[in-house]
PDB file of N, CA and C in Angstrom:
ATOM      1  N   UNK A   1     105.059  37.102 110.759  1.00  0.00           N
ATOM      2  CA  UNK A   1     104.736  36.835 112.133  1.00  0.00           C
ATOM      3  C   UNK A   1     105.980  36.305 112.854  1.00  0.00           C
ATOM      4  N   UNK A   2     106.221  36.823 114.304  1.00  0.00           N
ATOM      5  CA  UNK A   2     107.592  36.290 115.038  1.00  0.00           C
ATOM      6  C   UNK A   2     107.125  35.343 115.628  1.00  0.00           C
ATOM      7  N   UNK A   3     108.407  34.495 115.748  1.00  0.00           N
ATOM      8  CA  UNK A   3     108.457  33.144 116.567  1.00  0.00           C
ATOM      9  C   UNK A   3     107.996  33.082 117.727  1.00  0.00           C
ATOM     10  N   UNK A   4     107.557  32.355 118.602  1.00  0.00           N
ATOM     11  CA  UNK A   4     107.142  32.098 120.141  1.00  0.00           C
ATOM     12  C   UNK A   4     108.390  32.500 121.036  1.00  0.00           C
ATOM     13  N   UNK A   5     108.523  32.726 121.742  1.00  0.00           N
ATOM     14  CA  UNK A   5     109.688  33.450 122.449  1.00  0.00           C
ATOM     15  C   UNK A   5     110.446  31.698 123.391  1.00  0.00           C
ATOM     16  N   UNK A   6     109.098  30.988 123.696  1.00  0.00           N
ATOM     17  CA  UNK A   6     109.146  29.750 124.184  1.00  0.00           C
ATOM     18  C   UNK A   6     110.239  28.875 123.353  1.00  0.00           C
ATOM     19  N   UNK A   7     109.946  29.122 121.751  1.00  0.00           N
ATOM     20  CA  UNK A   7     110.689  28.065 121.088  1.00  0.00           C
ATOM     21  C   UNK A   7     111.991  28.800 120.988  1.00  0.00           C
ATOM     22  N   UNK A   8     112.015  30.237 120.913  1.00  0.00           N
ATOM     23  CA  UNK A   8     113.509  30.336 120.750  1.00  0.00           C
ATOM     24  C   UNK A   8     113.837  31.061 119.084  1.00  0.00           C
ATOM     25  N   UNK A   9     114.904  30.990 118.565  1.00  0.00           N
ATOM     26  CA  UNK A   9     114.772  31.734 117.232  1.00  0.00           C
ATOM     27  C   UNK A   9     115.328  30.517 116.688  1.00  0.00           C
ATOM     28  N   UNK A  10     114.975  30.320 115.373  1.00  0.00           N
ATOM     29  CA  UNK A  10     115.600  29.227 114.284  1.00  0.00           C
ATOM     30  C   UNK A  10     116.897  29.603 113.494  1.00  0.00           C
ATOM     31  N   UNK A  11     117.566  28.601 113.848  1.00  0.00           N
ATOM     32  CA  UNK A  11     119.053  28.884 112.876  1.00  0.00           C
ATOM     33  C   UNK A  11     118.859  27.140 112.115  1.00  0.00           C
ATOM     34  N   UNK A  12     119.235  27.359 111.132  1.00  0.00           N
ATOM     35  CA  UNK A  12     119.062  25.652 110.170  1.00  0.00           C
ATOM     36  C   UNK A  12     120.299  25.242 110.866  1.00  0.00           C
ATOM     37  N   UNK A  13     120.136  23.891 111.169  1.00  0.00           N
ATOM     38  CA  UNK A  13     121.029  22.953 111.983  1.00  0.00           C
ATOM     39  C   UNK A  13     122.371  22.638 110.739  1.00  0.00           C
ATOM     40  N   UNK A  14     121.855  22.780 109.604  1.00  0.00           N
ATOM     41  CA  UNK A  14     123.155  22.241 108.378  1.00  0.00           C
ATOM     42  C   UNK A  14     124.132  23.314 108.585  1.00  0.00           C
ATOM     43  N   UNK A  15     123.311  25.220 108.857  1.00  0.00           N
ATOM     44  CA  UNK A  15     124.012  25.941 107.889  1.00  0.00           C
ATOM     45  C   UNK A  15     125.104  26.244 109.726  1.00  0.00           C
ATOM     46  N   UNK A  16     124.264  25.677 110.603  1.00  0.00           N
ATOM     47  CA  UNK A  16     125.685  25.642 112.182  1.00  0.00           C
ATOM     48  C   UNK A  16     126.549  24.545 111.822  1.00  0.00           C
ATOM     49  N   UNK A  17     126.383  23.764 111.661  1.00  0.00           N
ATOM     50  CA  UNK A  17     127.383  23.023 111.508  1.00  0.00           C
ATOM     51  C   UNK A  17     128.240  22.904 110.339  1.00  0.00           C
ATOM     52  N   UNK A  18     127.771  24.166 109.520  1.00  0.00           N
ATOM     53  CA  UNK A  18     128.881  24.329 108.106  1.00  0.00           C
ATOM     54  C   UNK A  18     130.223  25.272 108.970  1.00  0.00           C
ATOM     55  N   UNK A  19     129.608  26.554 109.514  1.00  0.00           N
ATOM     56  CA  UNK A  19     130.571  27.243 110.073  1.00  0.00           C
ATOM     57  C   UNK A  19     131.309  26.509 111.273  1.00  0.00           C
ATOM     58  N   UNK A  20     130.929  25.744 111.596  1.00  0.00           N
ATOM     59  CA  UNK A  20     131.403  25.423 113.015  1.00  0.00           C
ATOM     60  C   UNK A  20     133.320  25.116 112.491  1.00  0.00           C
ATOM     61  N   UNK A  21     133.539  25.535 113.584  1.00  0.00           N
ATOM     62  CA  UNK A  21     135.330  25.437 113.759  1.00  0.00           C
ATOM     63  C   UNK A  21     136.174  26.189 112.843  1.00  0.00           C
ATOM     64  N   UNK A  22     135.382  26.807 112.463  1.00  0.00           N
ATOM     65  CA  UNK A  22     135.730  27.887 110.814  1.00  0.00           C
ATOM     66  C   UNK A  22     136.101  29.157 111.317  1.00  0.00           C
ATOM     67  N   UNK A  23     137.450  29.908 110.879  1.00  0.00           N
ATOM     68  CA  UNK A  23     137.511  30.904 110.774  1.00  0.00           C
ATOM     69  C   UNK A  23     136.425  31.996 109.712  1.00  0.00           C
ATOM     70  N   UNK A  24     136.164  33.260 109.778  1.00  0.00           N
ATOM     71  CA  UNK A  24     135.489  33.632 108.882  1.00  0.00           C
ATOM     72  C   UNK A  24     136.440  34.344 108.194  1.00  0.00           C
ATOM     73  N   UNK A  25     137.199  34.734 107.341  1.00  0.00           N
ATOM     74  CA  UNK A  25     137.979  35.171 106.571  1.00  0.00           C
ATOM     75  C   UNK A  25     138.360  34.308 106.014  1.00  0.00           C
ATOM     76  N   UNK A  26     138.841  32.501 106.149  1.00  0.00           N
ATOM     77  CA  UNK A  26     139.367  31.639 105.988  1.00  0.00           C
ATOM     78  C   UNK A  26     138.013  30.896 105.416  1.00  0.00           C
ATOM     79  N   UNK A  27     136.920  31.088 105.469  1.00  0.00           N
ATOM     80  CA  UNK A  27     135.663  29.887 105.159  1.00  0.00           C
ATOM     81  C   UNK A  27     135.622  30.460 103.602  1.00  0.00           C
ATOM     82  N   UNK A  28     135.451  31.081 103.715  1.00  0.00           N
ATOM     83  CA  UNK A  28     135.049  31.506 101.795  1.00  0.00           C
ATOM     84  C   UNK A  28     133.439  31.723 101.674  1.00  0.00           C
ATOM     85  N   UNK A  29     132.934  31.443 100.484  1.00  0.00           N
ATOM     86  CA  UNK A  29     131.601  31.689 100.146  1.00  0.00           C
ATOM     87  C   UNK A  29     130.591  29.937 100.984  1.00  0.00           C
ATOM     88  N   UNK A  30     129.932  30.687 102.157  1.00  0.00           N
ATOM     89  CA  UNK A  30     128.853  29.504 102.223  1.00  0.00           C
ATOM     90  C   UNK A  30     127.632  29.409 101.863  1.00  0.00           C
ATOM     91  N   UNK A  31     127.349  28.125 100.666  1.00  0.00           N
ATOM     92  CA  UNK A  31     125.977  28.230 100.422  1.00  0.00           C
ATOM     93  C   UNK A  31     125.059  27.873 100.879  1.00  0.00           C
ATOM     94  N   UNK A  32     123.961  28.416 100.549  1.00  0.00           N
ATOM     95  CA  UNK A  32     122.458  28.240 101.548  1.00  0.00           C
ATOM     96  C   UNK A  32     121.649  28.652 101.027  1.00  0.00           C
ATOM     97  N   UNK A  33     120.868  27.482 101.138  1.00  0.00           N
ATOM     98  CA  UNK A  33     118.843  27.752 100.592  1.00  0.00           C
ATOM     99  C   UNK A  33     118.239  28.165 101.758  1.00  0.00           C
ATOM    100  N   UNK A  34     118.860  28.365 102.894  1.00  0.00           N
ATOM    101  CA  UNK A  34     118.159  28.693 104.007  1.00  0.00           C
ATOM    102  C   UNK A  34     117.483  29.766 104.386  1.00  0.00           C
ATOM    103  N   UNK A  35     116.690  30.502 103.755  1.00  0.00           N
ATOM    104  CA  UNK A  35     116.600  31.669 103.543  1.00  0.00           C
ATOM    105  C   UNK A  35     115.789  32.444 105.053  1.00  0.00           C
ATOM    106  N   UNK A  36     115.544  31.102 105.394  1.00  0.00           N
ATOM    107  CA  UNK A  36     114.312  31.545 106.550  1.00  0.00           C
ATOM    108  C   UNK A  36     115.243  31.674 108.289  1.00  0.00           C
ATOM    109  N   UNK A  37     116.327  31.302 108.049  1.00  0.00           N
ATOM    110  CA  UNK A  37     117.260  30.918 108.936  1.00  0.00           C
ATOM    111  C   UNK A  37     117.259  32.965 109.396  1.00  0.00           C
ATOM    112  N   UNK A  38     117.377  32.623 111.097  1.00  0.00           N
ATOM    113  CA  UNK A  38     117.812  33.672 111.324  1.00  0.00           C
ATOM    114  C   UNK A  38     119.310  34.149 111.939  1.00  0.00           C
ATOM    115  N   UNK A  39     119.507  35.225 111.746  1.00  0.00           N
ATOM    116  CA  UNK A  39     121.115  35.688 111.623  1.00  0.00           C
ATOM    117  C   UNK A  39     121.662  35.630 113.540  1.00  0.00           C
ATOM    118  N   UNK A  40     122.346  34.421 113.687  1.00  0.00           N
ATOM    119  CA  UNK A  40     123.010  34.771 114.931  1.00  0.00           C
ATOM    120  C   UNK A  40     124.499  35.161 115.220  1.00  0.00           C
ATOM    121  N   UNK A  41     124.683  35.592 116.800  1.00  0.00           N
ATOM    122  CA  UNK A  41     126.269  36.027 116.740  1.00  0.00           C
ATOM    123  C   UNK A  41     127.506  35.431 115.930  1.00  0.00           C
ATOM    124  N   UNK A  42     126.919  34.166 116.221  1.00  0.00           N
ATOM    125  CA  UNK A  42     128.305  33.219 115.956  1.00  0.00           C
ATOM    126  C   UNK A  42     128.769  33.283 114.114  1.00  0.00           C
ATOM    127  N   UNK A  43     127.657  33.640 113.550  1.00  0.00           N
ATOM    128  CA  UNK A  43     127.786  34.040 112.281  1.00  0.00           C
ATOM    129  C   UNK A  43     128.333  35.466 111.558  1.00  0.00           C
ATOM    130  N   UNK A  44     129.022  36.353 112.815  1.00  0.00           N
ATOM    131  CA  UNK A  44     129.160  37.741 112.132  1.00  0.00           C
ATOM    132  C   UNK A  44     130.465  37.700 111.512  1.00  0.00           C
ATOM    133  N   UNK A  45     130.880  38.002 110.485  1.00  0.00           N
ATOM    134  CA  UNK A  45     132.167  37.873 109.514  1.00  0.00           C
ATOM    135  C   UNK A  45     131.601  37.510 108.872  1.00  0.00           C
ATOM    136  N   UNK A  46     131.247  35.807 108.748  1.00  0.00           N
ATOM    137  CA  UNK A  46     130.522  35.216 107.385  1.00  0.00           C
ATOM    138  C   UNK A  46     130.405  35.607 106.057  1.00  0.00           C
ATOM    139  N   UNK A  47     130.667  34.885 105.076  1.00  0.00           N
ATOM    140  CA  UNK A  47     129.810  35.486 103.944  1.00  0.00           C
ATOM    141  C   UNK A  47     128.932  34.012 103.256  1.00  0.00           C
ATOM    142  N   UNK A  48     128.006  34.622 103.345  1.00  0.00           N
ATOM    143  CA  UNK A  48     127.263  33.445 103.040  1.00  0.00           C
ATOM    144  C   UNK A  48     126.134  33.939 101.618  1.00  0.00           C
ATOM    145  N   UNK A  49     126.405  32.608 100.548  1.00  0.00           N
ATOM    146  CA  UNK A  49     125.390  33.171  99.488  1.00  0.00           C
ATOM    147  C   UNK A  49     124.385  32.036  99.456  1.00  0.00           C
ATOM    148  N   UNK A  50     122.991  33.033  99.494  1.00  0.00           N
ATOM    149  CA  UNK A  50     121.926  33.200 100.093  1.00  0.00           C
ATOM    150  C   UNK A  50     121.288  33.502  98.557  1.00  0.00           C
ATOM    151  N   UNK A  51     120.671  31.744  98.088  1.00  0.00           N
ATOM    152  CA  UNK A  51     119.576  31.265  97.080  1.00  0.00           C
ATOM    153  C   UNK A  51     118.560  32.203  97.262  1.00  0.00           C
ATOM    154  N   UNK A  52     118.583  33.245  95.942  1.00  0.00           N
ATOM    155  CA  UNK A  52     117.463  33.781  95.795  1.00  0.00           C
ATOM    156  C   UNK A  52     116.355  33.168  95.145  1.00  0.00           C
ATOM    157  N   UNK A  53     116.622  32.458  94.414  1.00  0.00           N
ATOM    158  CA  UNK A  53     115.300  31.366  93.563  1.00  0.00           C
ATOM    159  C   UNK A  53     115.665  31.278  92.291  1.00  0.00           C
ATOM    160  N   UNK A  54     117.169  32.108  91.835  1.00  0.00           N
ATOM    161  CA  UNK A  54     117.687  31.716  90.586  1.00  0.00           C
ATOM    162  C   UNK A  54     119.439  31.919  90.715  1.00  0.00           C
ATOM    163  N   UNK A  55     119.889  32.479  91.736  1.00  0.00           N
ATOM    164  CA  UNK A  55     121.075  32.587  91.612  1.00  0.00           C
ATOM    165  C   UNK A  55     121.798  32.766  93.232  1.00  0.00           C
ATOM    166  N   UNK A  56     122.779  32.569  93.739  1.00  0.00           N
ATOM    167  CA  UNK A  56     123.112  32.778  95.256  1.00  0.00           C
ATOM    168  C   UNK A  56     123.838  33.841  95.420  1.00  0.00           C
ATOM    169  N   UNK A  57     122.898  34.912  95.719  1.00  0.00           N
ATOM    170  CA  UNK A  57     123.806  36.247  96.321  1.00  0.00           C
ATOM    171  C   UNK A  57     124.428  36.470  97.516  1.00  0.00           C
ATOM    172  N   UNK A  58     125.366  36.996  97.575  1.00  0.00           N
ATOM    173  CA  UNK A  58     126.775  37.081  98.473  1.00  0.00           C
ATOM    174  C   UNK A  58     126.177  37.787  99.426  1.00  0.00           C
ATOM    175  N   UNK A  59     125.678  37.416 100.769  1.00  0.00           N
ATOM    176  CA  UNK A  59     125.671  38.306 101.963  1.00  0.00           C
ATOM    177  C   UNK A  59     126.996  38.309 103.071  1.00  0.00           C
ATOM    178  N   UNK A  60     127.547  39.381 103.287  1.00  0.00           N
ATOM    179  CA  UNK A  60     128.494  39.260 104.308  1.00  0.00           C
ATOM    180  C   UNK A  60     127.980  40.118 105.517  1.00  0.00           C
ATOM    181  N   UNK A  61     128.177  38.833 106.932  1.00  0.00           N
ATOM    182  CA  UNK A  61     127.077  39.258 107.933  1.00  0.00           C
ATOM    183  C   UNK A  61     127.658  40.238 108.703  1.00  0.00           C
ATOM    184  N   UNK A  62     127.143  40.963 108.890  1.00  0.00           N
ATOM    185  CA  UNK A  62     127.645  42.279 110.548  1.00  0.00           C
ATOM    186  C   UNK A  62     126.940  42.101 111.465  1.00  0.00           C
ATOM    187  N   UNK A  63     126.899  42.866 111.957  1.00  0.00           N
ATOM    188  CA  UNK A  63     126.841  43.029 113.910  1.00  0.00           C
ATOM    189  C   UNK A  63     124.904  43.555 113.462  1.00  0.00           C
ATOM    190  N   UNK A  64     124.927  44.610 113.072  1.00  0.00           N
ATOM    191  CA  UNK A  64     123.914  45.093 112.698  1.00  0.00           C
ATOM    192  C   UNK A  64     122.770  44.244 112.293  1.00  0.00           C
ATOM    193  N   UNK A  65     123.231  42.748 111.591  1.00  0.00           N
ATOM    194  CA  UNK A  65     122.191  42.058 110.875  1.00  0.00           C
ATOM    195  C   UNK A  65     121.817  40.657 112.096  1.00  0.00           C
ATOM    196  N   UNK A  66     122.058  40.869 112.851  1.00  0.00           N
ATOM    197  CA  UNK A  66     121.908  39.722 113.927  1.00  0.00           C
ATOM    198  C   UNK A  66     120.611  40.083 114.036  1.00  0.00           C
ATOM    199  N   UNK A  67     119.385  38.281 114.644  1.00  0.00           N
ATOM    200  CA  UNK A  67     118.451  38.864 114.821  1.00  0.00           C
ATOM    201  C   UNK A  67     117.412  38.849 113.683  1.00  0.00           C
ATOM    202  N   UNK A  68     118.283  39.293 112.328  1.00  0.00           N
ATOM    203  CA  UNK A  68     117.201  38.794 111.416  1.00  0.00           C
ATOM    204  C   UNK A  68     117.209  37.946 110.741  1.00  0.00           C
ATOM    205  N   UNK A  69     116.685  37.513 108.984  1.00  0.00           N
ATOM    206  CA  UNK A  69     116.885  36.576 108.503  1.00  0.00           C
ATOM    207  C   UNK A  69     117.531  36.631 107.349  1.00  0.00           C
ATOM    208  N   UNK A  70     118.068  35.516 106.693  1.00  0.00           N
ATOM    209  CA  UNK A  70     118.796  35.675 105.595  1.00  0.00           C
ATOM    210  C   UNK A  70     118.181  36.085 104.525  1.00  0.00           C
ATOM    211  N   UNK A  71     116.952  35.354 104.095  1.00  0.00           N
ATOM    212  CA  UNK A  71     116.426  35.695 103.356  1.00  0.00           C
ATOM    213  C   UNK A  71     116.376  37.248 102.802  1.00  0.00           C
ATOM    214  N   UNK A  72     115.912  38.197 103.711  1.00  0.00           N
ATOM    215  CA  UNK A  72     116.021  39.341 103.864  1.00  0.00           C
ATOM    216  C   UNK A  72     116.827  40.208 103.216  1.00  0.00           C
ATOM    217  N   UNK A  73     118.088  39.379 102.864  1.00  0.00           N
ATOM    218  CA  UNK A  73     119.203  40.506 102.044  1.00  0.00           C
ATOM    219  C   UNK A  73     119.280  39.654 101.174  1.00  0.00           C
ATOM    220  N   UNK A  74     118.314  38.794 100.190  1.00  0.00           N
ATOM    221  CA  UNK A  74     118.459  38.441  99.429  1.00  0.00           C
ATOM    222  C   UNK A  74     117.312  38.562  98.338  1.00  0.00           C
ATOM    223  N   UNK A  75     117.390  39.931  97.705  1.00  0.00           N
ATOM    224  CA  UNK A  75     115.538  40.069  97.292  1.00  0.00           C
ATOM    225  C   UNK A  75     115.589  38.890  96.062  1.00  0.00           C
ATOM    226  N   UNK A  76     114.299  38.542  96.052  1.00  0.00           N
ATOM    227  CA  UNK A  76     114.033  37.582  94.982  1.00  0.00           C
ATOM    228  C   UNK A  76     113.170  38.312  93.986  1.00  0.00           C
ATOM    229  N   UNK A  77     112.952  39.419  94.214  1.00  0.00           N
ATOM    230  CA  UNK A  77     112.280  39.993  92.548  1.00  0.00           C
ATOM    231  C   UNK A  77     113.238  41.153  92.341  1.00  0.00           C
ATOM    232  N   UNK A  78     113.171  41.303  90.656  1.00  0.00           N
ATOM    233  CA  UNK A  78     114.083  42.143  90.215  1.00  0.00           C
ATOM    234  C   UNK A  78     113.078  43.266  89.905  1.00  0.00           C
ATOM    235  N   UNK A  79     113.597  44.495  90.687  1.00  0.00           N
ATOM    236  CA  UNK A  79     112.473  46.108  89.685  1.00  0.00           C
ATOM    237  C   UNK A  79     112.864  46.476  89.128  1.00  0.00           C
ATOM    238  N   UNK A  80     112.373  46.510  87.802  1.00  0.00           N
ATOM    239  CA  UNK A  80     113.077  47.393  86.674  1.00  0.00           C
ATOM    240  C   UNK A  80     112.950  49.087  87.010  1.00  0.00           C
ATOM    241  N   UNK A  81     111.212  49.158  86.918  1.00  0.00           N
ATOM    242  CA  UNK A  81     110.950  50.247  86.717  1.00  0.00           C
ATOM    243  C   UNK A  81     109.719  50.679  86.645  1.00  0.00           C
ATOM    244  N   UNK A  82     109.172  51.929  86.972  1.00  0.00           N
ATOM    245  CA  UNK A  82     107.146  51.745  86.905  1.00  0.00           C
ATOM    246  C   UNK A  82     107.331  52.716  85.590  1.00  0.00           C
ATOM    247  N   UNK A  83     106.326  52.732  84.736  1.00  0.00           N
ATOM    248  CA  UNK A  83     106.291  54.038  83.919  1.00  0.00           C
ATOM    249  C   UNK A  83     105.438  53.020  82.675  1.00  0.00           C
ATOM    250  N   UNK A  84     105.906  53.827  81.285  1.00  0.00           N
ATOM    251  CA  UNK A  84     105.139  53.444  79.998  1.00  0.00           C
ATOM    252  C   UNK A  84     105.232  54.819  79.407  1.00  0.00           C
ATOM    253  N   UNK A  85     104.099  54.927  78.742  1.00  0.00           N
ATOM    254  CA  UNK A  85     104.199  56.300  77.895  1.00  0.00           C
ATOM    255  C   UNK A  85     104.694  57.911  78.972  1.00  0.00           C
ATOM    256  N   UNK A  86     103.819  57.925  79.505  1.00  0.00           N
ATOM    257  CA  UNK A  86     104.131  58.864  80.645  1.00  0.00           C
ATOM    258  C   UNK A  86     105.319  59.229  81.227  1.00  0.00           C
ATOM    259  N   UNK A  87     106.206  58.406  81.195  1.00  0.00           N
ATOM    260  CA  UNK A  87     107.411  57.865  82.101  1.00  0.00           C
ATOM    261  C   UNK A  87     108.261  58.343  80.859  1.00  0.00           C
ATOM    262  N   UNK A  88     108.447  57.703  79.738  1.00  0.00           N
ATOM    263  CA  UNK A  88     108.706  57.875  78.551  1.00  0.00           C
ATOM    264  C   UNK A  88     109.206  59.481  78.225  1.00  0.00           C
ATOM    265  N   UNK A  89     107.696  60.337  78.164  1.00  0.00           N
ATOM    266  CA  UNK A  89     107.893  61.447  78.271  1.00  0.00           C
ATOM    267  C   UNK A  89     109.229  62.118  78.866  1.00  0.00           C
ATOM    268  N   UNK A  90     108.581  61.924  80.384  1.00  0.00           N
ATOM    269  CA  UNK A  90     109.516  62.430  81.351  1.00  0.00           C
ATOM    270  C   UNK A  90     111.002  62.629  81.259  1.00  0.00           C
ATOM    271  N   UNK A  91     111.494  61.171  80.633  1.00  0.00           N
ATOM    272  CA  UNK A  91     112.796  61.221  80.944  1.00  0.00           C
ATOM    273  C   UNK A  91     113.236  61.376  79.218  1.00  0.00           C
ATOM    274  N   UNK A  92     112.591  61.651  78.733  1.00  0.00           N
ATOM    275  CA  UNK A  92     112.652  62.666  77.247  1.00  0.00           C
ATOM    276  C   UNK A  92     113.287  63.856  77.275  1.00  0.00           C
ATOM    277  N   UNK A  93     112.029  64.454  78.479  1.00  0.00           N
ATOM    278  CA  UNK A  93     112.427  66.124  79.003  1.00  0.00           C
ATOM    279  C   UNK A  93     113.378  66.363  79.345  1.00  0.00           C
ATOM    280  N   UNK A  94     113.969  65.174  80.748  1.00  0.00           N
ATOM    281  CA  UNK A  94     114.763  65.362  81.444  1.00  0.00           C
ATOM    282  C   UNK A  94     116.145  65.298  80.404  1.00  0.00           C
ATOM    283  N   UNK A  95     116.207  64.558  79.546  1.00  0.00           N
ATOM    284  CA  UNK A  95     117.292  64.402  78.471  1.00  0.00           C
ATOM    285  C   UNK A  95     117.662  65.566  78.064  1.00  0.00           C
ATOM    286  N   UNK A  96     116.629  66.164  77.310  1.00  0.00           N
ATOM    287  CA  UNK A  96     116.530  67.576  76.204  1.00  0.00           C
ATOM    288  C   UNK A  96     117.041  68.297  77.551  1.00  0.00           C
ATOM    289  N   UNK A  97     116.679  68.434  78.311  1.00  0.00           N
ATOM    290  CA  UNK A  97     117.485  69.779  79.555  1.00  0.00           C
ATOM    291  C   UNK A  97     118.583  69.244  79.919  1.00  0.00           C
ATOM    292  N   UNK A  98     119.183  68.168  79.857  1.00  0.00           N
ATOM    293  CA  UNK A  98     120.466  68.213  79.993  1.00  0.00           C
ATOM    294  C   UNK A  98     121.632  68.153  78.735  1.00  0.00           C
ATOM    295  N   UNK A  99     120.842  67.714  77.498  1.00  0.00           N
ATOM    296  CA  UNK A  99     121.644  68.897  76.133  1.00  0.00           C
ATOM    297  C   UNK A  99     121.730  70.097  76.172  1.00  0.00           C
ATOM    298  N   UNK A 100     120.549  71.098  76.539  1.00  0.00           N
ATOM    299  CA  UNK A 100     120.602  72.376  76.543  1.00  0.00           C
ATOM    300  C   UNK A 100     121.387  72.648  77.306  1.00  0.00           C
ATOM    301  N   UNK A 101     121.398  72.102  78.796  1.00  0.00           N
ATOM    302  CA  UNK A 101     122.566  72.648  80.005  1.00  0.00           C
ATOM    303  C   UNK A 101     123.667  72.747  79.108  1.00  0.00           C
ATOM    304  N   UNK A 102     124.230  71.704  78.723  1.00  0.00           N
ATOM    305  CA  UNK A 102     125.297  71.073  78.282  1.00  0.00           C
ATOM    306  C   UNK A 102     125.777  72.358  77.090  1.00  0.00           C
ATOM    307  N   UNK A 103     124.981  72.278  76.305  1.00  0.00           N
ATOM    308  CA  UNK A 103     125.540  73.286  75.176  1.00  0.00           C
ATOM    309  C   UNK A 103     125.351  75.024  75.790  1.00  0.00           C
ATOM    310  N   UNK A 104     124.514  75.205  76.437  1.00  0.00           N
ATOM    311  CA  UNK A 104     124.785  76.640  77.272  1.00  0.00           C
ATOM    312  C   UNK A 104     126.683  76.614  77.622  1.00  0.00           C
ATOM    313  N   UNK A 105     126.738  75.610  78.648  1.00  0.00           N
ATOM    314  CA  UNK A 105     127.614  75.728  79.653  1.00  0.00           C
ATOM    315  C   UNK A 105     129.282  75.764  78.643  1.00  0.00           C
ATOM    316  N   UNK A 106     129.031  75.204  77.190  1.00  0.00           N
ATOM    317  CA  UNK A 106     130.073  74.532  76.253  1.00  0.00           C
ATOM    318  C   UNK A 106     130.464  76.575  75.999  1.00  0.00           C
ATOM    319  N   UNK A 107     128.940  77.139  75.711  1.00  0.00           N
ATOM    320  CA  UNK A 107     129.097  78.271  74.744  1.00  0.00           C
ATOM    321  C   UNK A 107     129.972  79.393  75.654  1.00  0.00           C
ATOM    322  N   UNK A 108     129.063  79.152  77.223  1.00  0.00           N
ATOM    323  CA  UNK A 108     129.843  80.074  78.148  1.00  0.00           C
ATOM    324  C   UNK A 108     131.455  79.907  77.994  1.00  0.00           C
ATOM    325  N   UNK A 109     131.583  78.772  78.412  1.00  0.00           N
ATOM    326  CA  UNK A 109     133.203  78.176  78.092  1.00  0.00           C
ATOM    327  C   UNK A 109     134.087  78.988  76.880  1.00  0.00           C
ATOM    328  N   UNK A 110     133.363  78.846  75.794  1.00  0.00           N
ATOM    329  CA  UNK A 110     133.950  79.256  74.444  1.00  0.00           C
ATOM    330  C   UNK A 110     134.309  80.969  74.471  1.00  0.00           C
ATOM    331  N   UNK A 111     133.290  81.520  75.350  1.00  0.00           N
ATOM    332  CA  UNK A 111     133.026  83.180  75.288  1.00  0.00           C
ATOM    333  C   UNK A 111     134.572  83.510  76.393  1.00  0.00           C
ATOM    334  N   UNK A 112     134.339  82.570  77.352  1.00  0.00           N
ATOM    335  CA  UNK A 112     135.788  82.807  78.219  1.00  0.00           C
ATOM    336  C   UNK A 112     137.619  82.872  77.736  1.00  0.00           C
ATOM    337  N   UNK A 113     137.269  82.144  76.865  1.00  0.00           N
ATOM    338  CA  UNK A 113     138.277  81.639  76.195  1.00  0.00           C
ATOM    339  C   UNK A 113     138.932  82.887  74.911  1.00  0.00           C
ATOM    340  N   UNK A 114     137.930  83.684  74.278  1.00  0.00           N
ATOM    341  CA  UNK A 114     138.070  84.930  73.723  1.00  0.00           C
ATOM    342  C   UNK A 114     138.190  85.570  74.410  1.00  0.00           C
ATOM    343  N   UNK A 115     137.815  85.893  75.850  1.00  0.00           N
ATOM    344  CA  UNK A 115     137.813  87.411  76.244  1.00  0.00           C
ATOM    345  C   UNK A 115     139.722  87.315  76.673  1.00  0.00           C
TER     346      UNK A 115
END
């Protein structure tokens, strides 16, 4: 749900006054649990790492990301993968057809090489 237009957008008061007077090329990595903080101008260069809930990943801000929130480029679940037996299969098949490619393409090679 978006903010009241009345209140304005939230930037965390710590993570303005970390950048303040800071070059951004010159600041280095800034950290932040702020995840809810949203991305304003004064922050574009930045790189700020952005507490996922076990480790602080490196966001470096652009023009493009103004507007939203940090959190946002910082996913907090990892996907491996959907599948199980089924899945299993699949990339079985997909294996075995790329040996066969593989040894077709070796034999063509070999036939070129005699003629």
């Amino acid at each position: 749900m978006t903010r009241s237009l009345s209140k304005g957008p939230y930037v965390d008061p710590k993570l303005i006054k970390k950048i303040e007077g800071k070059q951004p090329l010159s600041a280095g990595v800034i950290k932040t649990w702020s995840r809810d903080s949203q991305i304003s101008p004064e922050m574009v260069g930045f790189t700020f790492g952005v507490h996922n809930g076990r480790a602080h990943l490196e966001v470096l801000v652009t023009e493009d990301m103004v507007g939203h929130r940090l959190g946002e480029f910082s996913p907090t679940r990892k996907f491996t993968r959907h599948g199980g037996k089924m899945q299993k299969d699949i990339d079985q098949k997909k294996k075995e057809a790329e040996i066969t490619a593989a040894k077709s393409a070796k034999a063509a090679g070999g036939d070129a090489k005699k003629k």
